[in-house]
Structure formats: C-alpha cells, structure tokens
Protein backbone atom coordinates (compact mmCIF):
# COMPACT_ATOMS: atom_id res chain seq x y z
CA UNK A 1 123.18 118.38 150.82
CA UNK A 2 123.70 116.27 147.70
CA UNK A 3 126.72 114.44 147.10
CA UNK A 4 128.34 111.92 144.90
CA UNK A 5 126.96 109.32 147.51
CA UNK A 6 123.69 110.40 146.81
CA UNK A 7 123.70 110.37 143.20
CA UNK A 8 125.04 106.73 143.45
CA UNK A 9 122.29 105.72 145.60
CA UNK A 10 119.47 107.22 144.05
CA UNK A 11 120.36 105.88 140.78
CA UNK A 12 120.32 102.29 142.87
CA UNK A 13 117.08 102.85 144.30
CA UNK A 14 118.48 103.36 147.61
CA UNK A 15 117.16 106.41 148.96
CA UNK A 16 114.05 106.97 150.73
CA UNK A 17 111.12 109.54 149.81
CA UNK A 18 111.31 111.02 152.79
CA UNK A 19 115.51 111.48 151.95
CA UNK A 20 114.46 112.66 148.44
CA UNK A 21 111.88 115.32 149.72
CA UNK A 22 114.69 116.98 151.31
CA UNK A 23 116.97 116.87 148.71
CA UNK A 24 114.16 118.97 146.47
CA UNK A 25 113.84 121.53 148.99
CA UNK A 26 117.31 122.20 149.13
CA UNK A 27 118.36 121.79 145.77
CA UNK A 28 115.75 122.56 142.57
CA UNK A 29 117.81 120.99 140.36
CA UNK A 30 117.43 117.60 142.04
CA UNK A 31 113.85 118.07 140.54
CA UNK A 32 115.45 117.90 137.20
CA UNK A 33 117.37 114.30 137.66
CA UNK A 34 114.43 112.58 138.99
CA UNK A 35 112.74 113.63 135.88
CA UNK A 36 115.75 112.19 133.86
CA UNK A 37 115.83 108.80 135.97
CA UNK A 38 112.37 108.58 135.60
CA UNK A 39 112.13 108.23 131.87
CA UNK A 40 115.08 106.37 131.76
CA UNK A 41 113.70 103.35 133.07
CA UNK A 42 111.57 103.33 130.96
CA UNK A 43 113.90 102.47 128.20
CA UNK A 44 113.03 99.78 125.56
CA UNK A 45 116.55 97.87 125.14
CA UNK A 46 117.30 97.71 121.26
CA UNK A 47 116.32 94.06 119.27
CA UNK A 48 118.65 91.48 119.93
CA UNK A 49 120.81 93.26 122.50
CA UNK A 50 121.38 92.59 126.44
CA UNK A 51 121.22 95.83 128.59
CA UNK A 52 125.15 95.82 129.00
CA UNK A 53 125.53 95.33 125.29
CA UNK A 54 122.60 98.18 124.99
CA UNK A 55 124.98 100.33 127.96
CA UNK A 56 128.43 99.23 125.84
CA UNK A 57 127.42 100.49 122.11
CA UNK A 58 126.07 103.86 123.78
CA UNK A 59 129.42 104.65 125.48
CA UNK A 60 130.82 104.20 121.73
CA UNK A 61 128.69 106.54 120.10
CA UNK A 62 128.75 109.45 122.54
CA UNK A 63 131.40 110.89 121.00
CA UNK A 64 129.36 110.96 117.77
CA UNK A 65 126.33 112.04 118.36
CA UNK A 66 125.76 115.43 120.09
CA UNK A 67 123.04 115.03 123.03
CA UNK A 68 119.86 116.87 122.64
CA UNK A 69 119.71 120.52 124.22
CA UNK A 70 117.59 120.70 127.33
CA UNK A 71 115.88 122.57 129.87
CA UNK A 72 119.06 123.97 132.19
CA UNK A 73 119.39 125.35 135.47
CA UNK A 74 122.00 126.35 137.60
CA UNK A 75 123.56 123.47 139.70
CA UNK A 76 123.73 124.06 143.47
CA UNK A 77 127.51 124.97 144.14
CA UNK A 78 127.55 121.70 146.96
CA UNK A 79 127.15 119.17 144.30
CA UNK A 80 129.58 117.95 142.80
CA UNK A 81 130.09 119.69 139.16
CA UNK A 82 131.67 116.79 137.04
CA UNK A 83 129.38 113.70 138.01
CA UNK A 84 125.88 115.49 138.01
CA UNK A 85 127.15 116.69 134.48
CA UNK A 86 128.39 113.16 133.53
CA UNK A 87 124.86 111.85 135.13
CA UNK A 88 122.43 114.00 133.17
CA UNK A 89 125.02 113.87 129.98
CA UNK A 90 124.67 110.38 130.35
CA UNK A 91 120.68 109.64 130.39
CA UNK A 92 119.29 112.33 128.47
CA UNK A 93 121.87 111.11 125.39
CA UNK A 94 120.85 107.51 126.18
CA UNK A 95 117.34 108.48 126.04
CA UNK A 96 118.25 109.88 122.98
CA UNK A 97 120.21 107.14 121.35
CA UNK A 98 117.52 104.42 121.96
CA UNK A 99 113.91 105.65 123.22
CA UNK A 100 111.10 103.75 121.19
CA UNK A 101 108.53 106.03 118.95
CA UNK A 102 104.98 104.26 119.42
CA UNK A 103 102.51 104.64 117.05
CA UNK A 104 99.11 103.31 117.53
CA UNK A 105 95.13 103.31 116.12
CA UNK A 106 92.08 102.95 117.96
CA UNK A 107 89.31 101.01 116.89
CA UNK A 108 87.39 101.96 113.59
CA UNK A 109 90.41 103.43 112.72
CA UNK A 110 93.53 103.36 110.24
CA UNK A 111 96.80 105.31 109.76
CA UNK A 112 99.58 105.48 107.06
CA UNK A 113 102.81 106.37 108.86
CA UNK A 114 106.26 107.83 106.81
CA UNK A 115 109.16 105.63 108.72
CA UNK A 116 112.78 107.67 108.74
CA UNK A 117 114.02 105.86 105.68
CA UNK A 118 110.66 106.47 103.34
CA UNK A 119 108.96 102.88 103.88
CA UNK A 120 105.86 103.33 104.63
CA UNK A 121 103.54 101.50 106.83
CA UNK A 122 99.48 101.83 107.17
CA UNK A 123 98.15 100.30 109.99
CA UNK A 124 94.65 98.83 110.57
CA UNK A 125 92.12 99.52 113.25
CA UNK A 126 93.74 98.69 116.89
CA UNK A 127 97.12 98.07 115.95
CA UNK A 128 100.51 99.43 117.04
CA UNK A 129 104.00 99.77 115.89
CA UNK A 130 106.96 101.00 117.83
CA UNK A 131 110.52 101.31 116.36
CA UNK A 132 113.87 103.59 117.39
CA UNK A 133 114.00 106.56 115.04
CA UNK A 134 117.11 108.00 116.23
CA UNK A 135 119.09 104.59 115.52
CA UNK A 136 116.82 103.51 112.56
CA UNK A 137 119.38 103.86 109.52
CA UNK A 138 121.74 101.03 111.51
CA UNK A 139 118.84 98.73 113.36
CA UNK A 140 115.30 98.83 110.80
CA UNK A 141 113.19 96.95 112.76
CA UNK A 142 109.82 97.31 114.02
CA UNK A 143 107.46 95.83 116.36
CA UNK A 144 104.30 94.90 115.48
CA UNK A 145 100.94 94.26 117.68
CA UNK A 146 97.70 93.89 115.12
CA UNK A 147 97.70 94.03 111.41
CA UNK A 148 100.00 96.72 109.12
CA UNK A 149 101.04 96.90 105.65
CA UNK A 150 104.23 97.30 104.50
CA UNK A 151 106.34 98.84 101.80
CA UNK A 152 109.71 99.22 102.44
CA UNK A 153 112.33 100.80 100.50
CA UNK A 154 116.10 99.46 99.47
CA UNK A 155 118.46 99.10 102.29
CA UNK A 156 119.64 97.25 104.68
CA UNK A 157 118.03 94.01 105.98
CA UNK A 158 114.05 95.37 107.42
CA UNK A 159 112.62 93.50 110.04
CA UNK A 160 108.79 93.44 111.83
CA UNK A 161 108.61 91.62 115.07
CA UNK A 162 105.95 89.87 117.52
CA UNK A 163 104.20 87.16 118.61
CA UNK A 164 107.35 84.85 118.59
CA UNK A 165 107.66 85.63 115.11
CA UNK A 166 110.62 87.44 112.64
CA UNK A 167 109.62 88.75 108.90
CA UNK A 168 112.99 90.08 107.27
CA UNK A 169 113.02 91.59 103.91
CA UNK A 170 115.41 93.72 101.77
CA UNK A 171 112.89 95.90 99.53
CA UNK A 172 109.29 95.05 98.75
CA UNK A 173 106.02 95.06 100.52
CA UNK A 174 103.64 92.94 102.34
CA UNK A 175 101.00 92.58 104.90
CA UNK A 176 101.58 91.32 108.06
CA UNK A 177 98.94 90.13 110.75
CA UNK A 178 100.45 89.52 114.50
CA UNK A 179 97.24 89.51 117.29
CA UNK A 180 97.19 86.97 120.22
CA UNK A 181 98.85 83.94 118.92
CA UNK A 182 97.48 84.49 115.36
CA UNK A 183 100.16 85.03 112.33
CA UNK A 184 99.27 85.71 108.64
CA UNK A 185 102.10 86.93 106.45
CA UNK A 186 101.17 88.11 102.39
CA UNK A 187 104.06 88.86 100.16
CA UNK A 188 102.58 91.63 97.81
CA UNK A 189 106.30 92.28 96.05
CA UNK A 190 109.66 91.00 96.39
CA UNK A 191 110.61 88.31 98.76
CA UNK A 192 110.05 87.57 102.56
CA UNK A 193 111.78 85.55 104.97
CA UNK A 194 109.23 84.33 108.04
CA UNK A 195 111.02 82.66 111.44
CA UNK A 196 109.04 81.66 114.16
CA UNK A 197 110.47 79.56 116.59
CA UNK A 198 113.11 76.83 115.23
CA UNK A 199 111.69 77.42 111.63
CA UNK A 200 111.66 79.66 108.56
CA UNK A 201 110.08 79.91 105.23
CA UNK A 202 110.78 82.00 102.31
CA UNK A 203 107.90 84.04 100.42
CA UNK A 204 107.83 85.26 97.13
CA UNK A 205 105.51 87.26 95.40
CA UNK A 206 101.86 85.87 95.89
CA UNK A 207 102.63 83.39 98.44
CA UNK A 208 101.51 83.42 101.81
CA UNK A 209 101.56 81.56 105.22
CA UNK A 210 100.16 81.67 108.59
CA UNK A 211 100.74 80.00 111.83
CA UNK A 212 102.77 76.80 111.17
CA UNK A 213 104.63 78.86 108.06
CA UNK A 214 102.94 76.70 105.98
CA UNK A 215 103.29 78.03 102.16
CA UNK A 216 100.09 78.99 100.33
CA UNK A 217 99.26 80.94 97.66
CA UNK A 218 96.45 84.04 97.63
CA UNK A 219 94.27 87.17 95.38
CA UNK A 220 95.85 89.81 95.85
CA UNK A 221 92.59 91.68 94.82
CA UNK A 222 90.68 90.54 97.72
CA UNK A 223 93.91 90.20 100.59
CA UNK A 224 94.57 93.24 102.48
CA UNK A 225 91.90 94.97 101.12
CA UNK A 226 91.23 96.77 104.57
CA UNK A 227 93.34 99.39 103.26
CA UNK A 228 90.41 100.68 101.12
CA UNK A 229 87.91 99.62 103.92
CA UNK A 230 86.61 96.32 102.40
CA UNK A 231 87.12 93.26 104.52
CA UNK A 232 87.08 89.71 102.04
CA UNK A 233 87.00 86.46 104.38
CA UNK A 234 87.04 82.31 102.92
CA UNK A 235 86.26 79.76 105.25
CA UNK A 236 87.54 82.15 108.48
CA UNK A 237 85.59 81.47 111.71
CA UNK A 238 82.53 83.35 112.23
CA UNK A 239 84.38 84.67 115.64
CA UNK A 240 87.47 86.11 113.56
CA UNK A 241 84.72 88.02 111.47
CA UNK A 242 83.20 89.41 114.51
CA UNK A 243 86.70 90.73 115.85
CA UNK A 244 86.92 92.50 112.82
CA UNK A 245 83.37 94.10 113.00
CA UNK A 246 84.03 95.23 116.17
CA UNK A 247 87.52 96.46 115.00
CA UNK A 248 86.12 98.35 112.06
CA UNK A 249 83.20 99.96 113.84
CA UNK A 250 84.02 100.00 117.32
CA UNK A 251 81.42 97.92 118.41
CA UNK A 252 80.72 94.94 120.78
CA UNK A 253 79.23 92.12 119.46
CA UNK A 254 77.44 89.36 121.43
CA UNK A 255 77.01 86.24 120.57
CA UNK A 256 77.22 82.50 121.58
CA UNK A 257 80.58 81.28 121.01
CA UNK A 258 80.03 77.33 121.58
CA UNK A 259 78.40 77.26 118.41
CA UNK A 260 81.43 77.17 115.81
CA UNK A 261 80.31 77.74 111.82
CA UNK A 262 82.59 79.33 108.84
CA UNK A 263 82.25 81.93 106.69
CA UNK A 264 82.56 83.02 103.75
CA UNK A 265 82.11 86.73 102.04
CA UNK A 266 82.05 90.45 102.79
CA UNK A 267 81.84 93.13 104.61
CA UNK A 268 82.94 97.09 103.95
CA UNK A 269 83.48 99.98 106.86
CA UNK A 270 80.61 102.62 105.05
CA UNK A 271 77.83 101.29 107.22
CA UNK A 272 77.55 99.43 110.46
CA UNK A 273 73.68 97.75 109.51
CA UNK A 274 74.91 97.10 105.85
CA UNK A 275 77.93 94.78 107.32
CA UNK A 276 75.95 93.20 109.32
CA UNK A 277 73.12 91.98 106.81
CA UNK A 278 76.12 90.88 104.95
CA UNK A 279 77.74 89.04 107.48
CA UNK A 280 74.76 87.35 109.65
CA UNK A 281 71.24 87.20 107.16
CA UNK A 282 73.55 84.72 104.82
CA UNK A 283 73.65 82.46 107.70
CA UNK A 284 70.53 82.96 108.63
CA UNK A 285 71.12 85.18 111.93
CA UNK A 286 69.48 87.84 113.45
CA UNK A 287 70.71 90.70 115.38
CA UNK A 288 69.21 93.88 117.24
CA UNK A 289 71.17 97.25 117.61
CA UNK A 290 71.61 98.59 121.35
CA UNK A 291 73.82 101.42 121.44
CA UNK A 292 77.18 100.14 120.70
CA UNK A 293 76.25 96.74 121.32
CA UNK A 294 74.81 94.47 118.34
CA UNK A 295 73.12 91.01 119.81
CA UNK A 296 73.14 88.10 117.51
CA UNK A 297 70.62 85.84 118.08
C-alpha cells in the first residue's frame, strides 16, 4: 500500500521494479504518476537558469498560472490525499511552465514556423529549433541546430542559441547558420549582436560574420537564397557544397575527400542531375547515379 514514504522514494529513484509492479496492481492510479515522473525528467531547464533557480521561479508562478486539466481518476483511499495531489499538482504544472516545443525538417526539406509572438522562422533542410512556448512572452529564446531564417517582431531582447554561440536582437531579421562547429550570421534588417565565447560583434544591416566574428560585408540577392530553393556558393569548399546536395535532395554523395579544391557557383533544388552538372562538369568531374547514392569520380 502506497504511502508518503513511497512517493518520496520513488521520486528519488529508490524503489525497485519489482516494488513498483506491486504498487500498480494495487493501486491504478500509481500508473498515472509514473507517467508524470516519466516526462518530467525529461525537462529542458530554461536558458541561463540552474535547476533550483528553474524549481524556485516555478513555485512563484503557481499561483498564477492555472495547471492544465488532465486525465483523472479516483485516488485509492490508503494514499495519502494532500501529497499525491501536491505531487501530480506539482509536475504536470512544471511540465507546463517549462517543457520545450521541438520543431524539426528532414532532409530535402524546409518549413516556415509562426513563433507565439508573430516572428517567424523558416528553417532549411535538416535543421531544428526548440523554444518554451508557454514562457515565451518573458524568456524569447531559441535554440538552433542547422540553418533558419529569422524575422522577429518588436519586443523584448530575442535570442537564437548553439554551437557556443549567442545572436541577440530587438526587431529585425537575419539568417543564422549553427552545424558542427560551423557559424555564419547575415543581418538582413536591423541590428545583431553575435557572442561566442569571450567575444562579441555587432551587425548591422548587410554585414556579416562567421566563425572568429570577423565583420564582412555580403549580396543579399544571392545569401540565404535557400529560402526560394537556390543555393549561391564563393570560394566554399567543394565538401560544404556536397553537404548541401545531400541536404537538399536527400542524397549521399561519395567522393574522395583528401583532395581539397573551391568552388564557386550554383545549384537550385528542381532537379537532382541539373545540380549536379552545375556543381561537378565546371570542375571537370564526373559522377554516376546509383539509387540514392551519386559517385564522383
């Protein structure tokens, strides 16, 4: 039979399977708090905050914000009415307060995506964001893994996050480009402040930077033009243009990386053996087709 003992060491990790079995069978509703505990540790502590911190703000805001309803059943009369309530009250409204939303595109795809406020983010192929909609009017930040354009509206201070790196803004938009190690900022409108490690830069319409937040200008005509599905490269490795081939057109692409060479030029997403005249016959490569494998020889 359950008790407040129980509870205490469950939520510690302290009790056995075996222990928990038996709980089920004598009490359904047990079934219902290891679904609770479950998801909740799988909790994504909000940006900049320890877990206490994280524990301490939720405790202030349960009196303002009403918990979402859930499934209910009828508590076994042995346990203890006011700390299962105070248990479940307690999770479900943290999971409510701070669970991430994910949102994510496979390869050879893209996605615009509405965030609570209005911004608006599209997202290139094999990218992800994930931000907390339910506190997103007090914290606007996102994390970022891939590439995603931005346009944010007027408010309070916007962040993107990843790779080691910060990009804060107030109200404008920009592209931002956050896979492995690699980071390539473009401010399209407004201005952009980029941290990464012990440094920042500031960014201002049609100015750039990338890894070392050096500052660089760029055409906006031919930067972030994946949006429309046409893909503009200067002097990039021949290996970053390959990623993006196999990005665009979910593909695999072999082909002998000790020899390094730059390129220069185009590509679009309409057709898989048009991008790949474009990118390989100006460098005098040839490739073969094999299912979803193109061979560069």
């Amino acid at each position: 039979m359950a008790d407040d003992q129980f509870i205490k060491d469950w939520l510690e990790g302290k009790v056995s399977a075996s222990d928990l079995d038996k709980a089920k069978k004598s009490d359904e509703s047990v079934e219902d708090f290891e679904e609770i505990i479950a998801k909740s540790q799988k909790l994504n502590v909000p940006r900049g905050k320890s877990k206490a911190e994280a524990w301490n703000d939720f405790v202030a805001k349960i009196d303002e914000k009403e918990a979402p309803k859930a499934k209910v059943r009828k508590l076994n009369p042995a346990w203890p009415i006011g700390i299962a309530a105070a248990i479940s009250l307690a999770i479900v409204a943290y999971l409510f307060l701070f669970s991430s939303t994910t949102i994510s595109t496979a390869p050879g795809n893209r996605l615009a995506h509405v965030l609570p406020d209005g911004s608006t983010v599209t997202l290139n192929a094999d990218s992800k964001i994930s931000y907390n909609e339910s506190n997103w009017l007090d914290d606007r930040s996102v994390k970022l893994d891939g590439e995603a354009f931005f346009e944010v509206t007027e408010g309070s201070s916007f962040v993107v996050e990843g790779n080691q790196t910060s990009v804060t803004v107030l109200g404008t938009s920009f592209n931002v480009y956050l896979r492995n190690d690699d980071v390539k900022v473009q401010c399209f409108t407004g201005k952009v402040n980029v941290a990464k490690n012990d440094k920042n830069i500031i960014l201002e319409k049609g100015q750039a930077t990338g890894n070392e937040l050096e500052l660089r200008s760029f055409d906006s005509l031919v930067e972030a033009t994946w949006r429309s599905g046409e893909f503009h490269f200067k002097n990039q490795p021949l290996t970053e243009v390959i990623k993006e081939l196999e990005r665009q057109y979910d593909i695999e692409v072999e082909y002998d990386l000790s020899t390094q060479r730059q390129y220069t030029g185009y590509f679009n997403d309409k057709d898989l053996n048009e991008a790949l005249q474009f990118v390989f016959k100006p460098m005098g490569l040839s490739y073969e087709i094999k299912d979803d494998k193109v061979i560069v020889k």
